[in-house]
C-alpha atoms as a PDB file:
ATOM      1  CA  UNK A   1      -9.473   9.001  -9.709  1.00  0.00           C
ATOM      2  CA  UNK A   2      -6.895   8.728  -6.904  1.00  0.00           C
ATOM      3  CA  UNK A   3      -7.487   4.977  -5.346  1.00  0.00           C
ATOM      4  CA  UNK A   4      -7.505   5.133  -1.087  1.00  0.00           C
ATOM      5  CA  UNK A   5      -5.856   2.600   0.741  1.00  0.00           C
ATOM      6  CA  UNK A   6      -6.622   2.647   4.723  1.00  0.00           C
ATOM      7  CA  UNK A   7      -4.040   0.181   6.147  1.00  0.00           C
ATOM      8  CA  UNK A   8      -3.227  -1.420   9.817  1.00  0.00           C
ATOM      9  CA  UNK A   9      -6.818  -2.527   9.779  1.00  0.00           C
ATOM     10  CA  UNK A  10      -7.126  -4.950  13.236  1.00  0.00           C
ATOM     11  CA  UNK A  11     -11.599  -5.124  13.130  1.00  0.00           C
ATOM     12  CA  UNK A  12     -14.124  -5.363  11.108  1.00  0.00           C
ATOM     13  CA  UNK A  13     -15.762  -2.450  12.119  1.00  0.00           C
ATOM     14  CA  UNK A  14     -12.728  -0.171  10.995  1.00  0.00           C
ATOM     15  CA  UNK A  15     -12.779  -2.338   8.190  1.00  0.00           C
ATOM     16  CA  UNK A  16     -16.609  -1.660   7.554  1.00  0.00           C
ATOM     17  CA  UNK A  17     -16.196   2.192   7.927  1.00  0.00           C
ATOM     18  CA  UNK A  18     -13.111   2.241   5.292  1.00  0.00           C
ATOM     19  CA  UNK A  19     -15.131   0.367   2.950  1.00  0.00           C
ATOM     20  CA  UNK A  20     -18.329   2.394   3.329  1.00  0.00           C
ATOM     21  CA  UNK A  21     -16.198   6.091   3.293  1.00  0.00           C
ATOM     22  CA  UNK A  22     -15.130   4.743  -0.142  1.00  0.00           C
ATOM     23  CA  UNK A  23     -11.787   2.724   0.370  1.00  0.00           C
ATOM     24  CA  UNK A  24     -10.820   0.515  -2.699  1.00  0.00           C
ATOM     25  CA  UNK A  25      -7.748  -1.453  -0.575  1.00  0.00           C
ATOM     26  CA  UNK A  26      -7.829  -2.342   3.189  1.00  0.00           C
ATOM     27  CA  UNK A  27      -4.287  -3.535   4.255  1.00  0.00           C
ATOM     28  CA  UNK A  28      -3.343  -5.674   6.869  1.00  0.00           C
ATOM     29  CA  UNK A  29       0.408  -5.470   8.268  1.00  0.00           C
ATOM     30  CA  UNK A  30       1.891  -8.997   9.130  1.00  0.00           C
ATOM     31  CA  UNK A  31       4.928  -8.006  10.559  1.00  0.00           C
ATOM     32  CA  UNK A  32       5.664  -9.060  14.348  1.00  0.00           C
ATOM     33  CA  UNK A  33       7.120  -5.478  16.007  1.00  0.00           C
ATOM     34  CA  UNK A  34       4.073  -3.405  14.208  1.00  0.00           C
ATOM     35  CA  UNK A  35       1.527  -2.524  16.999  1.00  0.00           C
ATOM     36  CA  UNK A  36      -0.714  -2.860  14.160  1.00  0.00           C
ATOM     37  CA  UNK A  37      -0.046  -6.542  13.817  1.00  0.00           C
ATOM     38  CA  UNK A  38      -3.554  -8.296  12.303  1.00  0.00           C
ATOM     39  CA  UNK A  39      -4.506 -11.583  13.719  1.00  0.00           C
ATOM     40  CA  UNK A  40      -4.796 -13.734  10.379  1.00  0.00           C
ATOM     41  CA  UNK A  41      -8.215 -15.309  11.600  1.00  0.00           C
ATOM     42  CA  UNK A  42      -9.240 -11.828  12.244  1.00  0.00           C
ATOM     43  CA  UNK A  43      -8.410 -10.817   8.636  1.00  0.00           C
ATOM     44  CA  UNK A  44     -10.094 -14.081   7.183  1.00  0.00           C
ATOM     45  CA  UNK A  45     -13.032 -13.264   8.665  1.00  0.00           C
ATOM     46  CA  UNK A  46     -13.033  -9.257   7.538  1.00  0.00           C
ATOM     47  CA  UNK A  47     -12.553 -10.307   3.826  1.00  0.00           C
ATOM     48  CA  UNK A  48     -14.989 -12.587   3.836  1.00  0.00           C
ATOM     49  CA  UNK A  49     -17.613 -11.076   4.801  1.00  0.00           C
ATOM     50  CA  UNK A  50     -17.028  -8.440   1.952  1.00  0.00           C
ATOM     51  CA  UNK A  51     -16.819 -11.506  -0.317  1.00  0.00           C
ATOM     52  CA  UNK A  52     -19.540 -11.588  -3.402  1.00  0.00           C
ATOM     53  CA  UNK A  53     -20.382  -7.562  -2.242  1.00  0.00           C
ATOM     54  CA  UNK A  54     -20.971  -4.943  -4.489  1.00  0.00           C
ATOM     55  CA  UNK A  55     -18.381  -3.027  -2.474  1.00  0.00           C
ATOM     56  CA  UNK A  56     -15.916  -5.564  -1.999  1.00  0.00           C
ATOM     57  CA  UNK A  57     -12.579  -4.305  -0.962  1.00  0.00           C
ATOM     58  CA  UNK A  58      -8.942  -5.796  -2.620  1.00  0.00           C
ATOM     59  CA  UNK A  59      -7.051  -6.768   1.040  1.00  0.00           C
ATOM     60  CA  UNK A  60      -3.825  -6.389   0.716  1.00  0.00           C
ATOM     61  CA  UNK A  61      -1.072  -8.079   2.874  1.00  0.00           C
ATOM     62  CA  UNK A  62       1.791  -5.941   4.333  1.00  0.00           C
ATOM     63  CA  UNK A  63       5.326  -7.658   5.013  1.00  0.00           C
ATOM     64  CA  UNK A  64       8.350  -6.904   6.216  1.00  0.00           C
ATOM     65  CA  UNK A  65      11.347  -9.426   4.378  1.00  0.00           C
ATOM     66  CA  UNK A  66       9.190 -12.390   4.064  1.00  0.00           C
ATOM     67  CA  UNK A  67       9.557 -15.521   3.756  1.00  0.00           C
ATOM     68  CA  UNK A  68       7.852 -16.421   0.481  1.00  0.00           C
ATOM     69  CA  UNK A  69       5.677 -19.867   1.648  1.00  0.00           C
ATOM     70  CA  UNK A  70       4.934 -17.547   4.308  1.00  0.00           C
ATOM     71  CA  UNK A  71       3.541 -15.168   2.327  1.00  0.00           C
ATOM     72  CA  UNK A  72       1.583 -17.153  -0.309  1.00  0.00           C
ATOM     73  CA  UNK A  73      -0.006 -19.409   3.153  1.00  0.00           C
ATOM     74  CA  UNK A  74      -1.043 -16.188   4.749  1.00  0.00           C
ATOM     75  CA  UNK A  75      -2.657 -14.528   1.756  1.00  0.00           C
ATOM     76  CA  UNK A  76      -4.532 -17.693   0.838  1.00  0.00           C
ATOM     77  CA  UNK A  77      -5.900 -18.186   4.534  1.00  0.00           C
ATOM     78  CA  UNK A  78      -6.850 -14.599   4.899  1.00  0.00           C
ATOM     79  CA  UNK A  79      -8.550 -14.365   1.656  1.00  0.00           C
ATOM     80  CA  UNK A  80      -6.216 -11.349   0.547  1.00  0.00           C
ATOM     81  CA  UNK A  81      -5.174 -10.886  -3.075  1.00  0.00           C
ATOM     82  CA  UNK A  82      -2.000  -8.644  -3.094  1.00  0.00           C
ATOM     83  CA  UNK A  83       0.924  -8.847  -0.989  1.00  0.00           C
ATOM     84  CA  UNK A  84       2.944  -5.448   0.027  1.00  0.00           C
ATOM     85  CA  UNK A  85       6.753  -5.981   0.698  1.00  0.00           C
ATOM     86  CA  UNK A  86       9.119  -4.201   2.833  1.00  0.00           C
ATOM     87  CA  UNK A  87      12.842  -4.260   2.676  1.00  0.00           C
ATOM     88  CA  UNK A  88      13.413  -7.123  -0.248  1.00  0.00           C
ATOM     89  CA  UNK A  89      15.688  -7.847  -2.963  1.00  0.00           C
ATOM     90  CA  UNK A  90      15.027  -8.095  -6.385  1.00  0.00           C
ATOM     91  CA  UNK A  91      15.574 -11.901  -6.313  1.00  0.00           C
ATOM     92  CA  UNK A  92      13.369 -12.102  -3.161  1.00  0.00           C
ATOM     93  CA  UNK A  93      10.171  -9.988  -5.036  1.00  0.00           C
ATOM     94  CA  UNK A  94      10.241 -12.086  -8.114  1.00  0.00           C
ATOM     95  CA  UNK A  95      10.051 -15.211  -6.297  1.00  0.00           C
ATOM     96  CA  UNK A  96       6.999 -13.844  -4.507  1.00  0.00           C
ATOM     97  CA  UNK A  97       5.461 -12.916  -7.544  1.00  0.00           C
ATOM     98  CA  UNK A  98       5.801 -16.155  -9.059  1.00  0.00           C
ATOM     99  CA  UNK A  99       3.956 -17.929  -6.058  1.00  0.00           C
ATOM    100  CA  UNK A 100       1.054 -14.796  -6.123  1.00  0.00           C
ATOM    101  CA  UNK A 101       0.230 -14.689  -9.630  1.00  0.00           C
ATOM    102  CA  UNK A 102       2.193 -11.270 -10.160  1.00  0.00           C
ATOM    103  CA  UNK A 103       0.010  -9.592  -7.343  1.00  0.00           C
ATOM    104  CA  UNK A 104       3.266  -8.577  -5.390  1.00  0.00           C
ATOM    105  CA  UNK A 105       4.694  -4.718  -5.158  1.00  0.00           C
ATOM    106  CA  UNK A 106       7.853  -3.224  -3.637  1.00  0.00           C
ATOM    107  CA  UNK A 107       7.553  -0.474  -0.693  1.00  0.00           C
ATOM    108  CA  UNK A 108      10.676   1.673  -0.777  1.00  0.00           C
ATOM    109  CA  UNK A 109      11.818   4.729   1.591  1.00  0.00           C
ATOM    110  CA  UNK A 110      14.343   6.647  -0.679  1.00  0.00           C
ATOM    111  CA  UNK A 111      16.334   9.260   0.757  1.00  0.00           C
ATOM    112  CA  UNK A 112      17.524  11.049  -2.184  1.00  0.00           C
ATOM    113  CA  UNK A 113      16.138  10.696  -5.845  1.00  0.00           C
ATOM    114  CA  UNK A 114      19.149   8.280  -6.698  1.00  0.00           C
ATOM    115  CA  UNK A 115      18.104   6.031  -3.904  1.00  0.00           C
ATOM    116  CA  UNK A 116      14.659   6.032  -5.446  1.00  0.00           C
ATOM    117  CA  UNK A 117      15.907   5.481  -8.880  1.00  0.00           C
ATOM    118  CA  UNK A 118      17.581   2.308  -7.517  1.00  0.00           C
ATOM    119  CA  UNK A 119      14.609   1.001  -6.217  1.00  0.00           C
ATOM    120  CA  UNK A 120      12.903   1.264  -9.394  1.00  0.00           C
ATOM    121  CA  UNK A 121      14.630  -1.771 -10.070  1.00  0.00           C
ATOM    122  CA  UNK A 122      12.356  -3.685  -8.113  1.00  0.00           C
ATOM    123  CA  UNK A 123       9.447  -2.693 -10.356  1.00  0.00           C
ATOM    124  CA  UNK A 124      11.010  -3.238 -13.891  1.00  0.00           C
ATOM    125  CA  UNK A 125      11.912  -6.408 -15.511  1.00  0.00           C
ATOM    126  CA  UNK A 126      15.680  -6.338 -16.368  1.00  0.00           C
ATOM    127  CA  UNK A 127      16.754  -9.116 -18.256  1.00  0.00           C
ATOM    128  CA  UNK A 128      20.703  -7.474 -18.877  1.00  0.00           C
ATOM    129  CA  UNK A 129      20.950  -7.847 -15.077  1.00  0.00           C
ATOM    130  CA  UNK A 130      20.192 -11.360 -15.194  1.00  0.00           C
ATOM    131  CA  UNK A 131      15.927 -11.459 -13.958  1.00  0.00           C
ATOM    132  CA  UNK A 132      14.084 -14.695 -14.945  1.00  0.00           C
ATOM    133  CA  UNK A 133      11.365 -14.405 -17.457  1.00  0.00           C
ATOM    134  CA  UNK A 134       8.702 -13.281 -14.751  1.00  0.00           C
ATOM    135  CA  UNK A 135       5.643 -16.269 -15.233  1.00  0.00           C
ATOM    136  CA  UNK A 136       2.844 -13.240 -14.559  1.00  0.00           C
ATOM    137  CA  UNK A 137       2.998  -9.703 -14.952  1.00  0.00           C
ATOM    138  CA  UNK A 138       1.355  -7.508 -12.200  1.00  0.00           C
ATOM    139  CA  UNK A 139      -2.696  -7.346 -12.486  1.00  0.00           C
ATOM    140  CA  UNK A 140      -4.179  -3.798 -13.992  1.00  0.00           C
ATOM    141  CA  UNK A 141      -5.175  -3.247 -10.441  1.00  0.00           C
ATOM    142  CA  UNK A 142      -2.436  -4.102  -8.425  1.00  0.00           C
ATOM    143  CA  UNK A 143      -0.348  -1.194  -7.490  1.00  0.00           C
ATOM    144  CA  UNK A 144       3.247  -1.296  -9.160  1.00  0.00           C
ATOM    145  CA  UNK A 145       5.660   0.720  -5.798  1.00  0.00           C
ATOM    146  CA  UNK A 146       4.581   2.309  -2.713  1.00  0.00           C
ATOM    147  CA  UNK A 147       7.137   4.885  -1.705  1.00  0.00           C
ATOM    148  CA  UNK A 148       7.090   5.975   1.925  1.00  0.00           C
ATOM    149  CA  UNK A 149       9.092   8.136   3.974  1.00  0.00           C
ATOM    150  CA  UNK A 150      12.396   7.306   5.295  1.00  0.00           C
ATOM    151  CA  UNK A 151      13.400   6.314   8.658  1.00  0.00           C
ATOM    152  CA  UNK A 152      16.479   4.628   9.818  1.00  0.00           C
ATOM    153  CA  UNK A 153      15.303   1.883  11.388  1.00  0.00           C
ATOM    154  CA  UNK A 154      11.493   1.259  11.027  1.00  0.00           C
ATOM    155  CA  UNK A 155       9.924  -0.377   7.605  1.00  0.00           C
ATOM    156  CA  UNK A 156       6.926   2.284   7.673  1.00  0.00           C
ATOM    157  CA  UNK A 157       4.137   3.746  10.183  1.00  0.00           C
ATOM    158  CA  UNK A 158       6.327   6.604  11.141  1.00  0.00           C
ATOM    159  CA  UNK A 159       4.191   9.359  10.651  1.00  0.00           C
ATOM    160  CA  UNK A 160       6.931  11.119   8.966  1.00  0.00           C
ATOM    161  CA  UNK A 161       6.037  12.722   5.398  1.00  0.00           C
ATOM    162  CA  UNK A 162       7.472  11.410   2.308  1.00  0.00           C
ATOM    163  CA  UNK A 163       9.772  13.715   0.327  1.00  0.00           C
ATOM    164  CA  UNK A 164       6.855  14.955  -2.239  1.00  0.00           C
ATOM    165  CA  UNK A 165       9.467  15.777  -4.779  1.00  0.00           C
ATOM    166  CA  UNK A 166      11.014  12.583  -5.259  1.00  0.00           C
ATOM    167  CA  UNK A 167       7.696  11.276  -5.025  1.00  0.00           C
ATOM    168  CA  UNK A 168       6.707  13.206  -7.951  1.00  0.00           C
ATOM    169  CA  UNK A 169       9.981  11.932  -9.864  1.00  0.00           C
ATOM    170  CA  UNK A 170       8.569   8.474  -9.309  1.00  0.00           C
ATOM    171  CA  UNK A 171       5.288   8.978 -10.188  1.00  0.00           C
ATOM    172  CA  UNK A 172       6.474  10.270 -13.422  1.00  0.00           C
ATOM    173  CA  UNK A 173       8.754   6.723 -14.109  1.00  0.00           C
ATOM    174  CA  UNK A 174       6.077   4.495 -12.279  1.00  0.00           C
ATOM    175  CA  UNK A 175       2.197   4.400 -13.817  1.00  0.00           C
ATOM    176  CA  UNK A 176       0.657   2.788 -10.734  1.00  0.00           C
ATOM    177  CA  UNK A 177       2.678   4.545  -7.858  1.00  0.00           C
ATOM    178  CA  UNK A 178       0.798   4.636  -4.626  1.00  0.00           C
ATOM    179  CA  UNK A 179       2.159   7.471  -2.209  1.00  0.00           C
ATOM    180  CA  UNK A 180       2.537   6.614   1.752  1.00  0.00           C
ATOM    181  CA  UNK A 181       3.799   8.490   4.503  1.00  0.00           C
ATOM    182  CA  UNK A 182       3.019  10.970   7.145  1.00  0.00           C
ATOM    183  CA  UNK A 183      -0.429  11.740   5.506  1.00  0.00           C
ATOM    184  CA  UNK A 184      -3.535  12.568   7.009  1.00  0.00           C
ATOM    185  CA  UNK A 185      -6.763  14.859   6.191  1.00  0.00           C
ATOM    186  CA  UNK A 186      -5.484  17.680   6.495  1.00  0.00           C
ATOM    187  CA  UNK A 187      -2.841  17.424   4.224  1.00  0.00           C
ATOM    188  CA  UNK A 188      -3.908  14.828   1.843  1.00  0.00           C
ATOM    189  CA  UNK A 189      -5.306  17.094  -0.772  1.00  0.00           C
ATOM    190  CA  UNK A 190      -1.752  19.099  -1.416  1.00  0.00           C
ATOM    191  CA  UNK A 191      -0.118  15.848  -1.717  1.00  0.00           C
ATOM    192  CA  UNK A 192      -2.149  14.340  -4.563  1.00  0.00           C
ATOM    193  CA  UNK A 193      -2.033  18.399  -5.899  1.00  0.00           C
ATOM    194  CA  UNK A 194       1.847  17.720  -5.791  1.00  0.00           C
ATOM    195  CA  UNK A 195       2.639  14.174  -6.755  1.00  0.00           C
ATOM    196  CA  UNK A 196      -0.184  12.775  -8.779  1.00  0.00           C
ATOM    197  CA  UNK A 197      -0.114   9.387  -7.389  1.00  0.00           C
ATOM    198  CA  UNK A 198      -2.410   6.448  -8.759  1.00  0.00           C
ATOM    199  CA  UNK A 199      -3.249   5.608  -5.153  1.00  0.00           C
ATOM    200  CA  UNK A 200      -2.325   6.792  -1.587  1.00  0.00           C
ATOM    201  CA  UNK A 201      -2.000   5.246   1.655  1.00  0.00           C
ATOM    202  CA  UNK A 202      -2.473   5.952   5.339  1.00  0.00           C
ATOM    203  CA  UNK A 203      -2.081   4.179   8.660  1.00  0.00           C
ATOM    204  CA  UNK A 204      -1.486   6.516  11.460  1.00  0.00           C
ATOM    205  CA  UNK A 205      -2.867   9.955   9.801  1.00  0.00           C
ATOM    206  CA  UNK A 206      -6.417   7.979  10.364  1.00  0.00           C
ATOM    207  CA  UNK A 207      -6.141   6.536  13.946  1.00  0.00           C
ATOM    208  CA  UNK A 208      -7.418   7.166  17.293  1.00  0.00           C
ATOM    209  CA  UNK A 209      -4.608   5.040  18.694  1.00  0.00           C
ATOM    210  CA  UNK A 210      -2.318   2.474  17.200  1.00  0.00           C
ATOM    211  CA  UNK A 211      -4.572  -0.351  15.195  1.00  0.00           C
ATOM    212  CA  UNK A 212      -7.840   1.588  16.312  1.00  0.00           C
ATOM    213  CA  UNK A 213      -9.009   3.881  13.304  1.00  0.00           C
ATOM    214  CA  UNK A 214     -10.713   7.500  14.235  1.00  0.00           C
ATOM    215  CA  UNK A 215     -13.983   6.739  12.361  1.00  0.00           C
ATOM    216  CA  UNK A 216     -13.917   9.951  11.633  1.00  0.00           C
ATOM    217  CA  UNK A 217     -10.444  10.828  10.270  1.00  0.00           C
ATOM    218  CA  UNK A 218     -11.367   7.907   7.675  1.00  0.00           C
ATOM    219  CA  UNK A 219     -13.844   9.438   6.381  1.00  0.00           C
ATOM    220  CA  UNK A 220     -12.514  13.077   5.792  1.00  0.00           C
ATOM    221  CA  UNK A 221      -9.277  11.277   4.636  1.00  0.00           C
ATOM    222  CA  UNK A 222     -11.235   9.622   1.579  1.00  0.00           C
ATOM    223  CA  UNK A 223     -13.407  13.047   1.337  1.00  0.00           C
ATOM    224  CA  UNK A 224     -10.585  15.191   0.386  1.00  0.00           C
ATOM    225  CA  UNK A 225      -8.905  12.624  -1.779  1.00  0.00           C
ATOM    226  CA  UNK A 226     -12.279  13.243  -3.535  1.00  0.00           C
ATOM    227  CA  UNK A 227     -12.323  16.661  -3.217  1.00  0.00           C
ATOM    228  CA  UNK A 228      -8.361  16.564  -4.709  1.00  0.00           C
ATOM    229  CA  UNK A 229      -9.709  15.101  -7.706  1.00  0.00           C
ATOM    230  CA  UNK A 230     -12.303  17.150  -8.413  1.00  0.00           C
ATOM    231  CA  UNK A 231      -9.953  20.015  -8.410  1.00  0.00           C
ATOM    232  CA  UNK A 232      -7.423  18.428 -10.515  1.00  0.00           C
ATOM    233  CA  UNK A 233     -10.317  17.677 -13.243  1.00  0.00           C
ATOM    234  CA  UNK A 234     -11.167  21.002 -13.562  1.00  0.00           C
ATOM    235  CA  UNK A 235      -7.574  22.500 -14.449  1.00  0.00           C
END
């Protein structure tokens, strides 16, 4: 089954619907030029009033080049358990990881399949290059990469749809790949049919305006993931 991740969650009630429609990861994007931005007491009090639920969500933390006591402070004060990272070095991500138990995955936007390749790096140990023994490995439910679309200047929320083939070529090398970028209801279902992702993400392909989710679009966005897998089951 293809996991759903409905990030640049801002309220509860977005929050609520995601979680209801079927969402196993709500993400919420600290970084300070995203109009998506989530207030950190806003975010503490989302995830914990999923806490102890049947239905409770993994929150995820989106960041753009963080600094790692940063990081670890706001995940602990919002009650989030995985922390996505934007435009780091290898050095950078396996510091984080040390401080977040492993929980930690790299968000790349590769313009050509070597450029993707390279960025694998972030994902596997490499103890040639000169890595530290890592003190925790990644949790079974903790995605491994997100790859996104590229765009010059901005670390994600484009819009603009991810290159499907070297998507694929990732998901091939990368067991828990989760595929962002440009997607929305409509065109969800070829993607998955394409790539074969573990998970996939949206932001804008769900909204009625920037941090305001289209109740609606959420739901038909986790309906044909559904409806993807059924049809992949059955070939």
């Amino acid at each position: 089954m293809t996991l759903v991740k409905i990030c640049g969650i801002t309220n509860f009630l977005d929050a609520r619907v995601a979680v209801e429609a079927g969402a196993d990861f709500l993400g919420f994007i600290f970084y300070e030029k995203s109009p998506r931005k989530a207030d950190p007491e806003v975010a503490a009090r989302i995830m914990g009033a999923f806490a102890g639920e049947e239905l409770e969500p993994v929150g995820v933390g989106v960041f753009v080049n963080p600094p790692c006591e940063e990081l670890h402070r706001t995940l602990t004060e919002c009650g989030l358990k995985a922390a996505q990272v934007h435009r780091t070095n290898r050095e950078g991500l396996n510091e984080i990881r040390a401080a977040v138990y492993g929980a930690a995955f790299p968000a790349i936007q590769p313009r050509t399949l070597d450029e993707a390749l390279v960025g694998l790096e972030l994902v596997n140990f490499d103890a040639e290059a000169g890595d530290p023994p890592r003190p925790f490995q990644t949790p079974h439910w903790c995605p491994l990469l997100l790859a996104d679309a590229y765009h010059a200047s901005l670390p994600g929320g484009t819009g603009e749809r991810a290159d499907a083939d070297i998507a694929r070529q990732l998901a091939t090398r990368v067991s828990r790949l989760v595929l962002a970028g440009g997607l929305t209801p409509d065109n969800v279902g070829d993607a998955i049919r394409a790539v074969r992702p573990w998970a996939v993400d949206v932001a804008s392909g769900t909204e009625e305006s920037p941090g305001k989710k289209d109740h609606g679009k959420v739901r038909a966005f986790i309906q044909a993931v559904r409806e993807a897998d059924k049809e992949l089951t059955r070939l």
